[in-house]
C-alpha atoms as a PDB file:
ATOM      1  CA  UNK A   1     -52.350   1.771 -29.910  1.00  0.00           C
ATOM      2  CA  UNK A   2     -50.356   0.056 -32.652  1.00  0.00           C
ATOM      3  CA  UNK A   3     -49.745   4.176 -33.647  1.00  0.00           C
ATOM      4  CA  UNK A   4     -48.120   4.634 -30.023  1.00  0.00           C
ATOM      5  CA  UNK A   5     -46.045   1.422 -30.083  1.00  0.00           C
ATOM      6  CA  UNK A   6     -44.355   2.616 -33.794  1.00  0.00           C
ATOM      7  CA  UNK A   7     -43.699   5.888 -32.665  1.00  0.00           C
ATOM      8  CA  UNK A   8     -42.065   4.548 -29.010  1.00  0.00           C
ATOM      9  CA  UNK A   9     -40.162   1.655 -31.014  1.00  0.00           C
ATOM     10  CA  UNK A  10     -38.608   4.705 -33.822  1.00  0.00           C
ATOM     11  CA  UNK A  11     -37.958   6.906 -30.486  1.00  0.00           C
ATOM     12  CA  UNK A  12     -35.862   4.187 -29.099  1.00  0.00           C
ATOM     13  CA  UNK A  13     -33.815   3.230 -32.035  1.00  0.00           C
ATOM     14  CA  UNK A  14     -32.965   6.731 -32.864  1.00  0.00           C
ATOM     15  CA  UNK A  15     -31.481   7.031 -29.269  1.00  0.00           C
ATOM     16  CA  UNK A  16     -29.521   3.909 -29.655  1.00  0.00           C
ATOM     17  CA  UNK A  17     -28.642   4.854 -33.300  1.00  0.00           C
ATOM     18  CA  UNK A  18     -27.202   8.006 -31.411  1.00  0.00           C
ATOM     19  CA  UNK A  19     -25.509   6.391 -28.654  1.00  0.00           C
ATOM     20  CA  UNK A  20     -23.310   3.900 -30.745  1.00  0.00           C
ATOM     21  CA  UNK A  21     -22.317   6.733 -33.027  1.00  0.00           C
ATOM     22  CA  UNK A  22     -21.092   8.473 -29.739  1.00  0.00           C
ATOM     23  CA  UNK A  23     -23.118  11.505 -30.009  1.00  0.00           C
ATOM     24  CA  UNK A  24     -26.030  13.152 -27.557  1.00  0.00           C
ATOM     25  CA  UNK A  25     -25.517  14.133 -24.345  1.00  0.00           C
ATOM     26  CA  UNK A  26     -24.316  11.148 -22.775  1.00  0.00           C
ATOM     27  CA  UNK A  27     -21.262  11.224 -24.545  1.00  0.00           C
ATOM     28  CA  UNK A  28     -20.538  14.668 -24.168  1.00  0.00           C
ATOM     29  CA  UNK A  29     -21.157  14.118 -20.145  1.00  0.00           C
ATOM     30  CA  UNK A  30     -18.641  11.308 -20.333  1.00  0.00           C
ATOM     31  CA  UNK A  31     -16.312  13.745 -21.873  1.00  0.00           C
ATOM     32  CA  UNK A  32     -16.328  16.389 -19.986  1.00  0.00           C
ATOM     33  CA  UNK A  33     -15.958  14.592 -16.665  1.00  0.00           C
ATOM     34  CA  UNK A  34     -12.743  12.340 -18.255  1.00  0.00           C
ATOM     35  CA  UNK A  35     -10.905  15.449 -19.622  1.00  0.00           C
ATOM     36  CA  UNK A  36     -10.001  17.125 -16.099  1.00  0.00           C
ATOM     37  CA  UNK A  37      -8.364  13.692 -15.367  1.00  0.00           C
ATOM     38  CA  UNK A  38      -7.183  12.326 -18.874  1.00  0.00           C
ATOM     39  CA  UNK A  39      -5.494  15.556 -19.765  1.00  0.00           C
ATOM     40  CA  UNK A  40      -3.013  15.570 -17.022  1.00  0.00           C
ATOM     41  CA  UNK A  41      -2.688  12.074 -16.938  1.00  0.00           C
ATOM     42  CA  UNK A  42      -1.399  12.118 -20.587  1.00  0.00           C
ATOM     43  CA  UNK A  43       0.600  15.830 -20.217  1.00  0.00           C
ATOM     44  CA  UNK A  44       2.551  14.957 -16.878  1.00  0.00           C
ATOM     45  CA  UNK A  45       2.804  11.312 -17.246  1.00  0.00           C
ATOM     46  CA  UNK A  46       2.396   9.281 -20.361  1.00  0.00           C
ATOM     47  CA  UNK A  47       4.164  11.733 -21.990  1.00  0.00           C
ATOM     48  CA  UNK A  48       7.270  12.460 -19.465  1.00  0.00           C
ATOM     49  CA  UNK A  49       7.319   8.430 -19.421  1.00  0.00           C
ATOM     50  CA  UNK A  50       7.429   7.934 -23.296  1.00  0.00           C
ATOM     51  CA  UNK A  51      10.217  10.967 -23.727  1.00  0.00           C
ATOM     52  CA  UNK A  52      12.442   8.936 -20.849  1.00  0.00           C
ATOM     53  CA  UNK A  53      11.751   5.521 -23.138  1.00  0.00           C
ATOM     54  CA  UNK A  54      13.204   7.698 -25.899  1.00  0.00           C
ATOM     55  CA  UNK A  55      16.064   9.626 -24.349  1.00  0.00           C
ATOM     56  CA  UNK A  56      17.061   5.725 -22.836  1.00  0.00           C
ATOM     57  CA  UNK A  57      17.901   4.253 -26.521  1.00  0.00           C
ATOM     58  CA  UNK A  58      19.836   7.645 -27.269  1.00  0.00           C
ATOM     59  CA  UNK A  59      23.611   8.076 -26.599  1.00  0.00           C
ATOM     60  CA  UNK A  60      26.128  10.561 -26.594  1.00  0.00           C
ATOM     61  CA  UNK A  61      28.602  10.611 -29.677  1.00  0.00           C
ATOM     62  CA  UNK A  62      31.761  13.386 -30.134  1.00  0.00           C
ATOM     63  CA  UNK A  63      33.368  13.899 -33.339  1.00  0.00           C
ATOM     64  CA  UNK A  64      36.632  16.194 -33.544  1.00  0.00           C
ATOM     65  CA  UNK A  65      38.134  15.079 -30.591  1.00  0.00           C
ATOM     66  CA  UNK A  66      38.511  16.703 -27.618  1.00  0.00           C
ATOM     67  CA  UNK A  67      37.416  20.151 -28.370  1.00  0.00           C
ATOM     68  CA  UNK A  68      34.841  18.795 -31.035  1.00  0.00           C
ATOM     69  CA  UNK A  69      31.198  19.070 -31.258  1.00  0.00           C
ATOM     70  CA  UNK A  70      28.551  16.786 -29.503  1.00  0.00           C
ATOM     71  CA  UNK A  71      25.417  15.261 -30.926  1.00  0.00           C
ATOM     72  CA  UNK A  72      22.576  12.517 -29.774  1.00  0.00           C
ATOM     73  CA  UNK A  73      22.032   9.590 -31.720  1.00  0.00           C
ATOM     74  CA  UNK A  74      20.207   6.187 -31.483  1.00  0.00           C
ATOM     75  CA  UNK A  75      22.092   3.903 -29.444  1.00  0.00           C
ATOM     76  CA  UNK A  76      19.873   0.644 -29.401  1.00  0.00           C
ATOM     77  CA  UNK A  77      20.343  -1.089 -25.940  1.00  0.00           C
ATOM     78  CA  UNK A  78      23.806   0.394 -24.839  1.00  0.00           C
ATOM     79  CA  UNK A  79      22.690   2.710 -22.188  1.00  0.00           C
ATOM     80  CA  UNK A  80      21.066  -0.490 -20.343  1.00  0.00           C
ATOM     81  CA  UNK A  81      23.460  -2.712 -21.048  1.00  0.00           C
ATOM     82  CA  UNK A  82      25.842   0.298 -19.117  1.00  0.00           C
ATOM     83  CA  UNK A  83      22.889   0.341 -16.574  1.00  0.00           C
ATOM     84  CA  UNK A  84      22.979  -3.700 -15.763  1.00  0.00           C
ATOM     85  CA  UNK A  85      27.412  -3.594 -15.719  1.00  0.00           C
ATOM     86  CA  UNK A  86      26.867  -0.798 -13.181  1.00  0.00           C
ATOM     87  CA  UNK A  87      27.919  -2.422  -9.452  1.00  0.00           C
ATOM     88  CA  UNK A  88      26.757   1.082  -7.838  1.00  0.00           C
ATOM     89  CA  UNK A  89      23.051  -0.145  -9.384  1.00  0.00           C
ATOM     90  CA  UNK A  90      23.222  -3.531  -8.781  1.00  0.00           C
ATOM     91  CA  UNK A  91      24.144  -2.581  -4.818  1.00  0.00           C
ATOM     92  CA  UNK A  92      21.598   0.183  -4.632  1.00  0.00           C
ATOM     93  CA  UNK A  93      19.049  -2.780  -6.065  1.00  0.00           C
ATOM     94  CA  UNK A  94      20.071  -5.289  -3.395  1.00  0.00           C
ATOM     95  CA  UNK A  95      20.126  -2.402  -0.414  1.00  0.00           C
ATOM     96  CA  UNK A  96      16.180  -1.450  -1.379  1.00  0.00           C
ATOM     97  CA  UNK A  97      15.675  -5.438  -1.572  1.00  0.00           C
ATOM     98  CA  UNK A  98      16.940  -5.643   1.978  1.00  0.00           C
ATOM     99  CA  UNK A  99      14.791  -2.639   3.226  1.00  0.00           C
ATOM    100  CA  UNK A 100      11.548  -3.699   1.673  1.00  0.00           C
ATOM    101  CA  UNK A 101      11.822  -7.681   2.424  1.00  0.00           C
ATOM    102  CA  UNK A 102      12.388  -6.485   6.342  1.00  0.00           C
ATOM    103  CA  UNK A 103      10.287  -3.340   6.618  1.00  0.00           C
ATOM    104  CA  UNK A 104       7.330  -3.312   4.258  1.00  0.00           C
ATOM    105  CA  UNK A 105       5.889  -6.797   6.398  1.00  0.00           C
ATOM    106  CA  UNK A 106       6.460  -5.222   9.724  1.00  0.00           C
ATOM    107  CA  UNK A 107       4.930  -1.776   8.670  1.00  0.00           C
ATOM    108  CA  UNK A 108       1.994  -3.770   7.108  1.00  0.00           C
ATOM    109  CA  UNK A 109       1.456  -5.631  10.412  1.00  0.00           C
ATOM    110  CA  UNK A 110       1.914  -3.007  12.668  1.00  0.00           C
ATOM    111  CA  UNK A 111      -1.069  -1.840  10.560  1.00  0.00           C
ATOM    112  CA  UNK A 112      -2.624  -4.328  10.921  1.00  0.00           C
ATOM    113  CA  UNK A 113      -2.563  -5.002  14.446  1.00  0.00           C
ATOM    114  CA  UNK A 114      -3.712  -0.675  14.643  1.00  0.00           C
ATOM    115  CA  UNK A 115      -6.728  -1.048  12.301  1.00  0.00           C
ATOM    116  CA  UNK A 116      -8.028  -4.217  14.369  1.00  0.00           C
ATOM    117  CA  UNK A 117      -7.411  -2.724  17.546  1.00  0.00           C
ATOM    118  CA  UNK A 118      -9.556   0.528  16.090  1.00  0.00           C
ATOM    119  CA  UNK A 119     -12.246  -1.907  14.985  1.00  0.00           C
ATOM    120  CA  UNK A 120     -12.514  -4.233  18.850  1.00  0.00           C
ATOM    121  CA  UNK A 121     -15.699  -3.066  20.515  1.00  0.00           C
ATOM    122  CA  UNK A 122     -13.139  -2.942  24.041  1.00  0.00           C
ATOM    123  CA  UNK A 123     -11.189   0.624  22.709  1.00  0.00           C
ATOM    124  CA  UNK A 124     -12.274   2.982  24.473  1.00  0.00           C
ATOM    125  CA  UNK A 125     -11.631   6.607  22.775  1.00  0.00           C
ATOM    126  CA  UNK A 126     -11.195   5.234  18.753  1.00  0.00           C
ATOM    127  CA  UNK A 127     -11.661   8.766  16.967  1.00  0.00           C
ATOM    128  CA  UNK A 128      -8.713  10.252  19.082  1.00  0.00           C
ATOM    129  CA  UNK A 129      -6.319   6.863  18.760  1.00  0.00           C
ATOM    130  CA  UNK A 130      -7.163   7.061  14.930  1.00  0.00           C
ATOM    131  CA  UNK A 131      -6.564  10.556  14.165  1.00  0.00           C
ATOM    132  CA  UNK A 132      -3.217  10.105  16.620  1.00  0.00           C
ATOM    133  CA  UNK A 133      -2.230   7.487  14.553  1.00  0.00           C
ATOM    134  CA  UNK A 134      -2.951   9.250  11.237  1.00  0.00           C
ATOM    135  CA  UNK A 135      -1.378  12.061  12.318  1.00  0.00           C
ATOM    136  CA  UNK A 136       2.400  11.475  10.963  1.00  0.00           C
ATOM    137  CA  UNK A 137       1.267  10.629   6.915  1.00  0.00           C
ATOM    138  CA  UNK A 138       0.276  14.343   6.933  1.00  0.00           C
ATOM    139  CA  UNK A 139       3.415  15.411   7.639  1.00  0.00           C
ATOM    140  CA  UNK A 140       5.687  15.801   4.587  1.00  0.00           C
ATOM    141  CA  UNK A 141       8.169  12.963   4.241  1.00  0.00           C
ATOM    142  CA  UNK A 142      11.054  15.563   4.211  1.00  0.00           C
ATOM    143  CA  UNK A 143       9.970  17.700   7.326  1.00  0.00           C
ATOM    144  CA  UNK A 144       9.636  13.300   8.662  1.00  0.00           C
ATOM    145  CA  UNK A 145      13.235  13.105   7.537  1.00  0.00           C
ATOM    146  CA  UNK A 146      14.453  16.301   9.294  1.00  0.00           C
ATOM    147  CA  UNK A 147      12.522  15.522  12.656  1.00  0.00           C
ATOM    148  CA  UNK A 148      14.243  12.220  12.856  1.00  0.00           C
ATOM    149  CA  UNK A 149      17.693  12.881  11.687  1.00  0.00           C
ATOM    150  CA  UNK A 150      17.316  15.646  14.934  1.00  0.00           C
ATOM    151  CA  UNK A 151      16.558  12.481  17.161  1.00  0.00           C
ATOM    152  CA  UNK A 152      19.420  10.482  15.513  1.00  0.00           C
ATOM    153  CA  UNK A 153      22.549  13.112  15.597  1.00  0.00           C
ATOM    154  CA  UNK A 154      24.546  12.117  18.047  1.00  0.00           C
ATOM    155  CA  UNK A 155      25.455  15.885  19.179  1.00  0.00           C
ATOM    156  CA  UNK A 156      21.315  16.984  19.151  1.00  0.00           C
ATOM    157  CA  UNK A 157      19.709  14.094  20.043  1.00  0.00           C
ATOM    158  CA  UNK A 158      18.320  13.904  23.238  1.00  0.00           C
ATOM    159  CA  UNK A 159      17.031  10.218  23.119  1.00  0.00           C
ATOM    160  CA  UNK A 160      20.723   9.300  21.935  1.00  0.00           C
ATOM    161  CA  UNK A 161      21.956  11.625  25.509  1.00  0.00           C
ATOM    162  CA  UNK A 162      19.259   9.203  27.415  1.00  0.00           C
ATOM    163  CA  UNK A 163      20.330   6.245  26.106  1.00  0.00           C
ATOM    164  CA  UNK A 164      23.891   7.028  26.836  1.00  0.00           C
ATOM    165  CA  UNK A 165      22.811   7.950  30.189  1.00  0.00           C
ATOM    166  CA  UNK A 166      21.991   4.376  30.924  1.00  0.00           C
ATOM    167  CA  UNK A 167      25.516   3.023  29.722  1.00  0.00           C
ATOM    168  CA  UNK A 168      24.070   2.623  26.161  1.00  0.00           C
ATOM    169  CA  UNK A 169      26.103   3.815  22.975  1.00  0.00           C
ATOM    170  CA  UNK A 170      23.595   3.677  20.067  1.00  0.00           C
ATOM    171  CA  UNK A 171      25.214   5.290  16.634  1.00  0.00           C
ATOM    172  CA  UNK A 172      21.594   5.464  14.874  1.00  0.00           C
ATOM    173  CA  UNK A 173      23.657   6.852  11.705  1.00  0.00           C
ATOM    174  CA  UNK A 174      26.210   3.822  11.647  1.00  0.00           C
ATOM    175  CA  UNK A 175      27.251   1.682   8.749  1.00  0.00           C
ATOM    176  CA  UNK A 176      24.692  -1.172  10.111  1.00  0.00           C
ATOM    177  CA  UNK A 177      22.079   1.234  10.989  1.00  0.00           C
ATOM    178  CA  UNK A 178      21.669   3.536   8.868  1.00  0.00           C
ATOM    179  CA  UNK A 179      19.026   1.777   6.616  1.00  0.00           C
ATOM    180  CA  UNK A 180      17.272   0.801   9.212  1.00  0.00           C
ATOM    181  CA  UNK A 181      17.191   4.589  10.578  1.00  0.00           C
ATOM    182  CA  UNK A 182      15.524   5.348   7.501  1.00  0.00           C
ATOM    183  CA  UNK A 183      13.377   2.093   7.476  1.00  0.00           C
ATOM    184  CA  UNK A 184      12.112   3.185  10.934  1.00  0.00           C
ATOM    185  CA  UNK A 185      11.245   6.988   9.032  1.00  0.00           C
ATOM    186  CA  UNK A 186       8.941   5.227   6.341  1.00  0.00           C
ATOM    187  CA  UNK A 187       7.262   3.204   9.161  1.00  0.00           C
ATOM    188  CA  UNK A 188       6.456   5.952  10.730  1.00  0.00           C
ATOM    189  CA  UNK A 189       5.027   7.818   8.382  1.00  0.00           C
ATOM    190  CA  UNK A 190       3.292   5.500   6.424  1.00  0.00           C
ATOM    191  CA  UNK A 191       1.870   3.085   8.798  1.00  0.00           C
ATOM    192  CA  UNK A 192      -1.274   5.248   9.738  1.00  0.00           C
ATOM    193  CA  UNK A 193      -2.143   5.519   5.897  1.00  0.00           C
ATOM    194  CA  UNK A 194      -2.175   1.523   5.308  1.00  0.00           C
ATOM    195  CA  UNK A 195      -4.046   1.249   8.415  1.00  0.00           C
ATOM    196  CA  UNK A 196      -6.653   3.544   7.901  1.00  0.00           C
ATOM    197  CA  UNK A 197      -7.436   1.867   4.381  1.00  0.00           C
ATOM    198  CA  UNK A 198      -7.561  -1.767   6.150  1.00  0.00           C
ATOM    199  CA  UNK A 199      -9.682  -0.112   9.047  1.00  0.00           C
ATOM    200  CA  UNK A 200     -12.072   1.277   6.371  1.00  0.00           C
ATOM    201  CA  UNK A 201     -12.569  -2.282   4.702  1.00  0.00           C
ATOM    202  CA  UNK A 202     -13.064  -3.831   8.446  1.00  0.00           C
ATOM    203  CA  UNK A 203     -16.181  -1.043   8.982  1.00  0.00           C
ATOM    204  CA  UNK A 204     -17.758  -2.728   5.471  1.00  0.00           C
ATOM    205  CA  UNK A 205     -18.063  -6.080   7.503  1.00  0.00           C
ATOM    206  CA  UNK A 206     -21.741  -6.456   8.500  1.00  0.00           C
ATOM    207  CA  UNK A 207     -21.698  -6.728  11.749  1.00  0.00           C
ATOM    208  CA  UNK A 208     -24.428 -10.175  11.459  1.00  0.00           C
ATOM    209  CA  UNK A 209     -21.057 -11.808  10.668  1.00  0.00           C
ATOM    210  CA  UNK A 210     -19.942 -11.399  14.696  1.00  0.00           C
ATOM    211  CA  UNK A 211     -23.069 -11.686  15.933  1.00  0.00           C
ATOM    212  CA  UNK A 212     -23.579 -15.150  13.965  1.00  0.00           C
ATOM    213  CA  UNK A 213     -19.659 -16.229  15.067  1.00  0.00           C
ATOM    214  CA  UNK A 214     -20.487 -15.419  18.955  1.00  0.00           C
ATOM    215  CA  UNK A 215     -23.416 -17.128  19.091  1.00  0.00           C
ATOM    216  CA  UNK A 216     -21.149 -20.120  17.636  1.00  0.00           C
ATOM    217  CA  UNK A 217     -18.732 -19.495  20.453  1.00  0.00           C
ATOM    218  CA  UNK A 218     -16.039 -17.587  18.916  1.00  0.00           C
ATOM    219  CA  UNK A 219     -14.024 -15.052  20.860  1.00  0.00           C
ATOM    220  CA  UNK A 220     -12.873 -11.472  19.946  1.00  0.00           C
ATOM    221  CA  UNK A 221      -9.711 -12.995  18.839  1.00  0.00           C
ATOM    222  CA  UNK A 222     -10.821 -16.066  16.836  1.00  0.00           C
ATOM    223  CA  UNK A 223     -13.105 -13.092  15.168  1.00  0.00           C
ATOM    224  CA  UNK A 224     -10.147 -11.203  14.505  1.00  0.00           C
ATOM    225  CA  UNK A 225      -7.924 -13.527  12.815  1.00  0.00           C
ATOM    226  CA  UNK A 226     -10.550 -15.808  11.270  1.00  0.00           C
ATOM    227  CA  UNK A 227     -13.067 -13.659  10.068  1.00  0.00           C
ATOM    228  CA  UNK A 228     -12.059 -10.232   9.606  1.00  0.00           C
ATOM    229  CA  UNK A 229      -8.666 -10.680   8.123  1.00  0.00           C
ATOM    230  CA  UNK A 230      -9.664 -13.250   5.439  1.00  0.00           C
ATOM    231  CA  UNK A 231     -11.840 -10.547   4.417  1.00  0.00           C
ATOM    232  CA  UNK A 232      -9.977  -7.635   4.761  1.00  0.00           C
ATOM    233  CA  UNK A 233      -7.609  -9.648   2.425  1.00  0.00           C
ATOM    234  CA  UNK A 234      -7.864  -7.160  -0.733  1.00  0.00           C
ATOM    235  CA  UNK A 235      -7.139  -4.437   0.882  1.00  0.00           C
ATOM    236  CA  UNK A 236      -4.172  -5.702   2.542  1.00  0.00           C
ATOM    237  CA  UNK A 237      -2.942  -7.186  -0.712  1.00  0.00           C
ATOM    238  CA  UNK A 238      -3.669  -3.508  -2.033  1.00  0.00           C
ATOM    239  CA  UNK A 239      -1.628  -1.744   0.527  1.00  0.00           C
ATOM    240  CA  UNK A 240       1.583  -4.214   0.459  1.00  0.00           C
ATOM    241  CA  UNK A 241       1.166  -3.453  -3.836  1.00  0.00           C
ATOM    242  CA  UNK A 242       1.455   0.288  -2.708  1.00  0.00           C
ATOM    243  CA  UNK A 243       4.532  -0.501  -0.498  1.00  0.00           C
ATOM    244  CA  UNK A 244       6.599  -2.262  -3.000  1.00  0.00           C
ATOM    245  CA  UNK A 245       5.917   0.673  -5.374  1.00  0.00           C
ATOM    246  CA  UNK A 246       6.703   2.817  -2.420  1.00  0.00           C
ATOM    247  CA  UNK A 247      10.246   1.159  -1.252  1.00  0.00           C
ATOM    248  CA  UNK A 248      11.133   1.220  -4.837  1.00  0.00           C
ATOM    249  CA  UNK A 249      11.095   4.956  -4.804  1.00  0.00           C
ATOM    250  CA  UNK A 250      13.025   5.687  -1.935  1.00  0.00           C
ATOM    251  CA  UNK A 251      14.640   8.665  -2.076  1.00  0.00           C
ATOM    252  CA  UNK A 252      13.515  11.481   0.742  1.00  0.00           C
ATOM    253  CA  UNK A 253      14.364   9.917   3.559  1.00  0.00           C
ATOM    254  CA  UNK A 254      17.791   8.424   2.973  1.00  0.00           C
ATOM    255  CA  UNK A 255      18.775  11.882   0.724  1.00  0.00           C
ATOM    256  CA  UNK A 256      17.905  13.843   4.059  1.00  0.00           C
ATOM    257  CA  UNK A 257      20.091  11.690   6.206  1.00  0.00           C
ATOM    258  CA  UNK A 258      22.703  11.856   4.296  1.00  0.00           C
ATOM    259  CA  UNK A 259      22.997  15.489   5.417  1.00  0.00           C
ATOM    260  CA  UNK A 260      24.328  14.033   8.188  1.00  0.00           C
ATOM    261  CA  UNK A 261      25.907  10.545   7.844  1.00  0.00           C
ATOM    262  CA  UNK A 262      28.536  10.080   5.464  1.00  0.00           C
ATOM    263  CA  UNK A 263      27.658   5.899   5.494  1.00  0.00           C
ATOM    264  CA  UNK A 264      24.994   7.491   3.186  1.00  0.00           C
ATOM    265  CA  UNK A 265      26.527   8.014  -0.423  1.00  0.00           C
ATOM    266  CA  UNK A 266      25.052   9.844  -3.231  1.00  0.00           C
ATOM    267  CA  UNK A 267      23.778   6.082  -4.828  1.00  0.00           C
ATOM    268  CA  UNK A 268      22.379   4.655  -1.525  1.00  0.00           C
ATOM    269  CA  UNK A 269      18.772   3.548  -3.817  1.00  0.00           C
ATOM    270  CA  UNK A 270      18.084   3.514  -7.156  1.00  0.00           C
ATOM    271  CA  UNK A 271      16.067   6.562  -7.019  1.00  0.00           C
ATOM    272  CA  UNK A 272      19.442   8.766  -5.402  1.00  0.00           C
ATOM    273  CA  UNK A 273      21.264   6.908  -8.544  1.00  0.00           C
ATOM    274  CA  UNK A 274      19.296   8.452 -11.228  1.00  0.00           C
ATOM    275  CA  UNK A 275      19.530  11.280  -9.643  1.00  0.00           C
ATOM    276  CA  UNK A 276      23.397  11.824  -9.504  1.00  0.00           C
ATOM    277  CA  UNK A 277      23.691  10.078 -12.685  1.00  0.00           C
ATOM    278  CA  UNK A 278      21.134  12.844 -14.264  1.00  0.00           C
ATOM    279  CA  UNK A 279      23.244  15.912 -12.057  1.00  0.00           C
ATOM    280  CA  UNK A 280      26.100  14.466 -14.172  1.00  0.00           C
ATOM    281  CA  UNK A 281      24.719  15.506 -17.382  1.00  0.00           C
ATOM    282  CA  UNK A 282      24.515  11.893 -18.396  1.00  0.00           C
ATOM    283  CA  UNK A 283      20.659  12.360 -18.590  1.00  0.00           C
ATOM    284  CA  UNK A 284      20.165   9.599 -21.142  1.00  0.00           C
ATOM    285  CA  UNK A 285      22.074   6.981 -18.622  1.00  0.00           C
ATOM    286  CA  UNK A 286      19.666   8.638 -16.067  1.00  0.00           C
ATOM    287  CA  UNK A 287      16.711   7.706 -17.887  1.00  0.00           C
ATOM    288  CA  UNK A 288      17.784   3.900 -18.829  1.00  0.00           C
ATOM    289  CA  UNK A 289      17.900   3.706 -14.668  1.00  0.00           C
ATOM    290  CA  UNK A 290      14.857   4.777 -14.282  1.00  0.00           C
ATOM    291  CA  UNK A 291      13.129   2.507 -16.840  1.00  0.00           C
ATOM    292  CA  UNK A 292      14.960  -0.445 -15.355  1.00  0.00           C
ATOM    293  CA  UNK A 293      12.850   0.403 -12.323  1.00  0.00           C
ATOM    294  CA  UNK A 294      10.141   0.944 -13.418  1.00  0.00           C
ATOM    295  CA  UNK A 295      10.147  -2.420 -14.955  1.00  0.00           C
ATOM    296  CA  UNK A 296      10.985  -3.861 -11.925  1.00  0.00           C
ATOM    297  CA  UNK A 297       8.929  -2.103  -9.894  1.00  0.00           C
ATOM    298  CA  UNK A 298       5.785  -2.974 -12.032  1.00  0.00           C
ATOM    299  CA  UNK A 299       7.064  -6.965 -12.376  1.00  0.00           C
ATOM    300  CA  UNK A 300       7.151  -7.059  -8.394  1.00  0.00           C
ATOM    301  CA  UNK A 301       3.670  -4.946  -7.776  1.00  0.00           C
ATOM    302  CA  UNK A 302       2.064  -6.739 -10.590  1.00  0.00           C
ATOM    303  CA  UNK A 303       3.504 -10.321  -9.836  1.00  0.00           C
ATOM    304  CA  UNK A 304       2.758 -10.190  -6.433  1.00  0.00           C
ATOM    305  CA  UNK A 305      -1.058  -9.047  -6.705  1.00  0.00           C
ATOM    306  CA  UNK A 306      -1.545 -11.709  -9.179  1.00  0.00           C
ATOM    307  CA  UNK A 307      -0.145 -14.936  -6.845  1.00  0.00           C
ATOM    308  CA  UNK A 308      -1.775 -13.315  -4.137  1.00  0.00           C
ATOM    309  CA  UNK A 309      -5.218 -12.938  -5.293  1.00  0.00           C
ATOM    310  CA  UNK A 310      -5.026 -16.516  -6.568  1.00  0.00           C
ATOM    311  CA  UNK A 311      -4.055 -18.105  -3.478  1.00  0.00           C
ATOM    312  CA  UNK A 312      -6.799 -15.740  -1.915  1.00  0.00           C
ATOM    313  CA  UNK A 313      -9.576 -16.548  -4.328  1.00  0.00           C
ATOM    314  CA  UNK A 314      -9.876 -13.157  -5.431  1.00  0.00           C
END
């Protein structure tokens, strides 16, 4: 017996010996499920993101004069201090601001109001009403783009001819509406994907949870509101994080539009902005843009999950 017990006890240091020393099979099985991710992760975005850091502190020097030679050089902080005196950026900052304060909370509710609706025991027919509703994310956003800017030309459209026909004179592609046009583009296509993830967190509710509020007198809507969004409340924290990333890189739908609207100009977000800048030649300007939003972009997304999940208790 004691024989049995010394051999079991060297048996299971040996395998812990070779676990924290990273070998045996464990390890490699860890590996070789990482890799397929890690690899690309690393290739097609660490890296891409660490060469823009690098072309951002770089700028652009001529010696010779005019017909002289050209050469990089490190450049510190200029390009972003160039990036902050831009007005074209600071506009294109302030137009997204507008967009997402106005359209990310009434895409998210609109969601909302969908995924609860799916969830009500009273809806009739919920696999055909969630497919229809799902329906639009798998459509490309460009193809999205090009179907609406159809419905808003004023010479194609037909809902602009039936408006008109009722003594209506809607310019869709106006000065004060264009943003909203393409506001009412990302609604549309995104607004079955956030409610399909809030929908799948309200089917993880057990359903005791009703049962126990009914038999305490609450209705379907005091269920609704009082028991199934407080709990849902992750996931919609987790889907207004994915909009702010989202508004932030704007770019199909106005870029499409502006096919056809010249209130659209080539710097409308800050997205279309690096992009110009970068068709320029100016790639190292183009790159100090795009850091700046990124920053941004995480400081929002980051800052608002963390005041957010405090005041929810997450």
């Amino acid at each position: 017996m004691t024989d049995i017990a010394a051999r079991a006890t060297r048996v299971v240091a040996a395998v812990g010996r070779r676990r924290h020393n990273g070998g045996g099979p464990r390890a490699g099985t860890i590996v070789a499920f990482v890799t397929p991710f890690f690899l690309p992760f690393v290739l097609f975005y660490l890296v891409p993101v660490a060469y823009a850091m690098w072309q951002s502190v770089r700028v652009v020097r001529r010696t010779g004069g005019q017909y002289g030679t050209s050469y990089t050089t490190f450049g510190g902080f200029h390009q972003y201090a160039q990036v902050f005196q831009n007005t074209e950026f600071w506009s294109s900052i302030g137009r997204i601001g507008l967009f997402g304060i106005v359209q990310v909370p009434v895409m998210l509710f609109v969601a909302l109001i969908m995924a609860l609706l799916l969830d009500s025991p009273l809806l009739k027919l919920k696999s055909f009403f969630r497919i229809t509703a799902f329906m639009p994310y798998a459509v490309p956003g460009v193809i999205a783009a090009i179907m609406w800017s159809y419905l808003y030309s004023p010479q194609l459209s037909p809902v602009v001819d039936l408006l008109k026909g009722i003594g209506l004179q809607p310019d869709f592609l106006g000065p004060g509406a264009v943003l909203w046009s393409a506001a009412n583009v990302s609604t549309w296509l995104w607004t079955g994907y956030n409610m399909l993830i809030m929908f799948s967190a309200l089917q993880s509710i057990p359903q005791e949870l009703y049962e126990a509020a009914k038999l305490d007198g609450a209705g379907n809507w005091a269920i609704a509101w009082k028991i199934k969004v407080p709990i849902i409340a992750p996931s919609i924290i987790l889907t207004t994080v994915f909009s702010i990333i989202g508004t932030l890189q704007l770019y199909a739908e106005p870029a499409v539009l502006r096919q056809i609207s010249s209130n659209i100009s080539s710097t409308f977000t800050p997205n279309m902005l690096a992009y110009a800048v970068a068709s320029g030649n100016n790639y190292q300007q183009a790159a100090a843009i795009s850091v700046v939003i990124a920053v941004i972009t995480f400081v929002l997304s980051f800052g608002f999950m963390r005041l957010t999940s405090k005041r929810a208790g997450l």
